[in-house]
N, C-alpha and C. Protein backbone atom coordinates (compact mmCIF):
# COMPACT_ATOMS: atom_id res chain seq x y z
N UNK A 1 66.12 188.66 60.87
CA UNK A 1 67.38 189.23 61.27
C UNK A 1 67.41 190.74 61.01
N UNK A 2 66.27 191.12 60.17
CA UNK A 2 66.58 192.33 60.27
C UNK A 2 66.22 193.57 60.95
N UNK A 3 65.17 193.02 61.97
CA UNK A 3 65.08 193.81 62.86
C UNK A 3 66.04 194.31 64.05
N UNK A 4 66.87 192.57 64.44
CA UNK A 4 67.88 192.95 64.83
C UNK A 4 68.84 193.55 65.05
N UNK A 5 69.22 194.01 63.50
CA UNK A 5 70.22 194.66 62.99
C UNK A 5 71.44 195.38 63.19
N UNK A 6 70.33 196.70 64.43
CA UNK A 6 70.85 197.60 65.23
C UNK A 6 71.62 196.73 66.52
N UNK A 7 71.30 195.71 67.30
CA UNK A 7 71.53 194.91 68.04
C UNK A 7 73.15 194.60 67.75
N UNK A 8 73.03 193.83 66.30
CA UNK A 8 73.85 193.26 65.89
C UNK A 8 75.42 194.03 65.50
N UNK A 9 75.07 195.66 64.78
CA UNK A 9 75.80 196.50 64.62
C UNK A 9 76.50 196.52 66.35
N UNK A 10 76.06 196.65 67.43
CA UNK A 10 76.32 197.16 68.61
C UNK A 10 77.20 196.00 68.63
N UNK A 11 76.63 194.91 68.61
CA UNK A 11 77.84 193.71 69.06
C UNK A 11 79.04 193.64 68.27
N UNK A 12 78.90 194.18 67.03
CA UNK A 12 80.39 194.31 65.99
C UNK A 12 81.52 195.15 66.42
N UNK A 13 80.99 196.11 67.19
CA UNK A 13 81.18 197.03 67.61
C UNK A 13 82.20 196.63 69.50
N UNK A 14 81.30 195.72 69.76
CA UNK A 14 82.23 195.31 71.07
C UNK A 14 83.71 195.14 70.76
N UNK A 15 84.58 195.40 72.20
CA UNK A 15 86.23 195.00 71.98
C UNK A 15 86.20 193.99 72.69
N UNK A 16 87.23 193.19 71.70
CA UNK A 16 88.08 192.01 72.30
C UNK A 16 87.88 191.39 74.03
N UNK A 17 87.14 190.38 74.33
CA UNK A 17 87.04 190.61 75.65
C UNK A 17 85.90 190.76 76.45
N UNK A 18 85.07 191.46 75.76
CA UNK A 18 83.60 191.94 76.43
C UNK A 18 82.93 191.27 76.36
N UNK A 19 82.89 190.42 75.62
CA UNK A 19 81.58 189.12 74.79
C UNK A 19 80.66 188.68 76.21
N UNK A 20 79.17 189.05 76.31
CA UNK A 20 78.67 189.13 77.32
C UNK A 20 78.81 187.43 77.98
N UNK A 21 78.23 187.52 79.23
CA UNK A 21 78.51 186.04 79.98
C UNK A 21 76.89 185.46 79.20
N UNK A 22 75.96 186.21 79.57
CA UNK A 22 74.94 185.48 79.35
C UNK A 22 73.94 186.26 77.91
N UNK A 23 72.80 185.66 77.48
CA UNK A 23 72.14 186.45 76.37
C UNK A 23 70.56 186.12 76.88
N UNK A 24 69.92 187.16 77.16
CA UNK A 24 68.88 187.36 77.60
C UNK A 24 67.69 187.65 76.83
N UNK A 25 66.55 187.36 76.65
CA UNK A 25 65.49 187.69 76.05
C UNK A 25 64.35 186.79 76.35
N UNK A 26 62.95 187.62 76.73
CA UNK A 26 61.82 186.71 77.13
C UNK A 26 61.25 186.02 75.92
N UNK A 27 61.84 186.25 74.52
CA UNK A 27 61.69 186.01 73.10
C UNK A 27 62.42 184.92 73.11
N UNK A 28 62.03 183.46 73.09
CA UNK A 28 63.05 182.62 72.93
C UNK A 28 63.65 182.52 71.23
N UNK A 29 62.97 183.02 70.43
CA UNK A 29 63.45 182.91 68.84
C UNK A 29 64.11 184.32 68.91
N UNK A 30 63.92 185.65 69.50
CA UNK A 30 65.12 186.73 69.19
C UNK A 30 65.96 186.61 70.32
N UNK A 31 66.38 185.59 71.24
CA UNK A 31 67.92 185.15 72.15
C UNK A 31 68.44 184.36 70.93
N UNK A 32 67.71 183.45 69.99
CA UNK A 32 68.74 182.84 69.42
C UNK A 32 69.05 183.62 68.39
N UNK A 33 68.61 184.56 67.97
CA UNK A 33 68.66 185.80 66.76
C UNK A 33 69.90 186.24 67.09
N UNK A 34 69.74 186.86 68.85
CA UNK A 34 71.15 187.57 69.32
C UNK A 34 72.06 186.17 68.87
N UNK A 35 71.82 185.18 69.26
CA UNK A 35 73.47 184.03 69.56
C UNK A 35 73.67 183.95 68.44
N UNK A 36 73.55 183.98 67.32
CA UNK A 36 73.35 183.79 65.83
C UNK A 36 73.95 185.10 65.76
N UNK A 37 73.88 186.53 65.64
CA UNK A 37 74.40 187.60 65.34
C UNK A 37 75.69 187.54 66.36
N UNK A 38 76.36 186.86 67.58
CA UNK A 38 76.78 186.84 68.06
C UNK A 38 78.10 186.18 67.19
N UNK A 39 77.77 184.78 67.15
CA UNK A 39 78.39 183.75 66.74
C UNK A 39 78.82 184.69 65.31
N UNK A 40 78.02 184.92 64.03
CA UNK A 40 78.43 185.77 63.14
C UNK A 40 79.46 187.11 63.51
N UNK A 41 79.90 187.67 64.24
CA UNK A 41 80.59 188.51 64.58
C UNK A 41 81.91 187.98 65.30
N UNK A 42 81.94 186.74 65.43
CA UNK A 42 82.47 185.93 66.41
C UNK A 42 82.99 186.57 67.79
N UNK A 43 82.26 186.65 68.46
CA UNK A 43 81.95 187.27 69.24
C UNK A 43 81.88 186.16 70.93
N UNK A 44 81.50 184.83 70.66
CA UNK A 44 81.53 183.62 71.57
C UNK A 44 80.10 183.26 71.41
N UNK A 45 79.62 182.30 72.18
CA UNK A 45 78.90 181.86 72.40
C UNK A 45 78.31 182.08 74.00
N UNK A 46 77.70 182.92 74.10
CA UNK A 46 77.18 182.93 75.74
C UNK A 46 75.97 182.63 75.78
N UNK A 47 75.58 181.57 77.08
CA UNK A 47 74.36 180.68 77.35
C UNK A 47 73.53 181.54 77.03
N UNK A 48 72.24 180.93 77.01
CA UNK A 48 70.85 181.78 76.49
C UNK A 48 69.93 181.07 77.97
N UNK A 49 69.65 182.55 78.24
CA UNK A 49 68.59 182.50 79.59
C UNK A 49 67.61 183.15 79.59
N UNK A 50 66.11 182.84 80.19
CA UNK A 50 65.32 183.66 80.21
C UNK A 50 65.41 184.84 81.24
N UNK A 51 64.83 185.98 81.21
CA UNK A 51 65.39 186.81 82.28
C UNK A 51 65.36 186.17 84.07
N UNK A 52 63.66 185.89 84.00
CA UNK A 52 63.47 185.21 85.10
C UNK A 52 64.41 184.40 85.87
N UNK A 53 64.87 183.87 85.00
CA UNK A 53 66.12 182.70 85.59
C UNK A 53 67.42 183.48 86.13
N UNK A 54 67.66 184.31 85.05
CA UNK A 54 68.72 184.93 85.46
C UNK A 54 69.10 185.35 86.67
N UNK A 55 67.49 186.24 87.35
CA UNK A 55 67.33 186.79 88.51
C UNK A 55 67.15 185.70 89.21
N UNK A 56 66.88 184.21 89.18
CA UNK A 56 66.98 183.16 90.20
C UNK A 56 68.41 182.83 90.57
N UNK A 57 69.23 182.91 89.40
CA UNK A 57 70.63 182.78 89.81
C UNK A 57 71.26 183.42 90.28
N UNK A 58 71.17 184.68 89.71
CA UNK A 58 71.65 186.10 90.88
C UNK A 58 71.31 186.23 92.22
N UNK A 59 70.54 185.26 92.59
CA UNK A 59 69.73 185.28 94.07
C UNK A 59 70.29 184.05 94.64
N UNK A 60 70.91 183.11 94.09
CA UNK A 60 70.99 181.95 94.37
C UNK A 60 70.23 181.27 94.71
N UNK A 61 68.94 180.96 93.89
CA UNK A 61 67.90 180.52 94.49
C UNK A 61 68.08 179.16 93.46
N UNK A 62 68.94 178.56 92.81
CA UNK A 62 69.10 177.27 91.91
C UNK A 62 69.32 176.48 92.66
C-alpha cells in the first residue's frame, strides 16, 4: 500500500460525487490496491476492469 500512497492521497482528495465509474489497472493486485484505498476513503466501490475490456465496452464490442 505504500507505493500507492500518492494514488490514494488523490482519491481523499476527490469531492462528493466524483467516485470514478470504473478502476482500471493491467495489475490485477494494484486495481484491488486502488478498490481497497477507495473503499478506505469511502469513496464507493467501482467495478475493477482490465483496460483492454474497458476499450471493448467503449466500442460496444460485448
Amino acid at each position: 500500500m505504500k507505493i500507492g500512497k500518492p494514488v490514494f492521497k488523490a482519491m481523499a482528495q476527490m469531492k462528493e460525487g466524483t467516485a470514478p465509474d470504473y478502476i482500471s489497472s493491467d495489475c490485477p493486485l494494484a486495481g484491488h490496491h486502488i478498490a481497497q484505498g477507495l473503499e478506505v476513503n469511502q469513496l464507493g466501490t467501482p467495478a475493477l476492469a482490465h483496460p483492454l475490456t474497458l476499450v471493448r465496452t467503449a466500442y460496444g464490442l460485448d
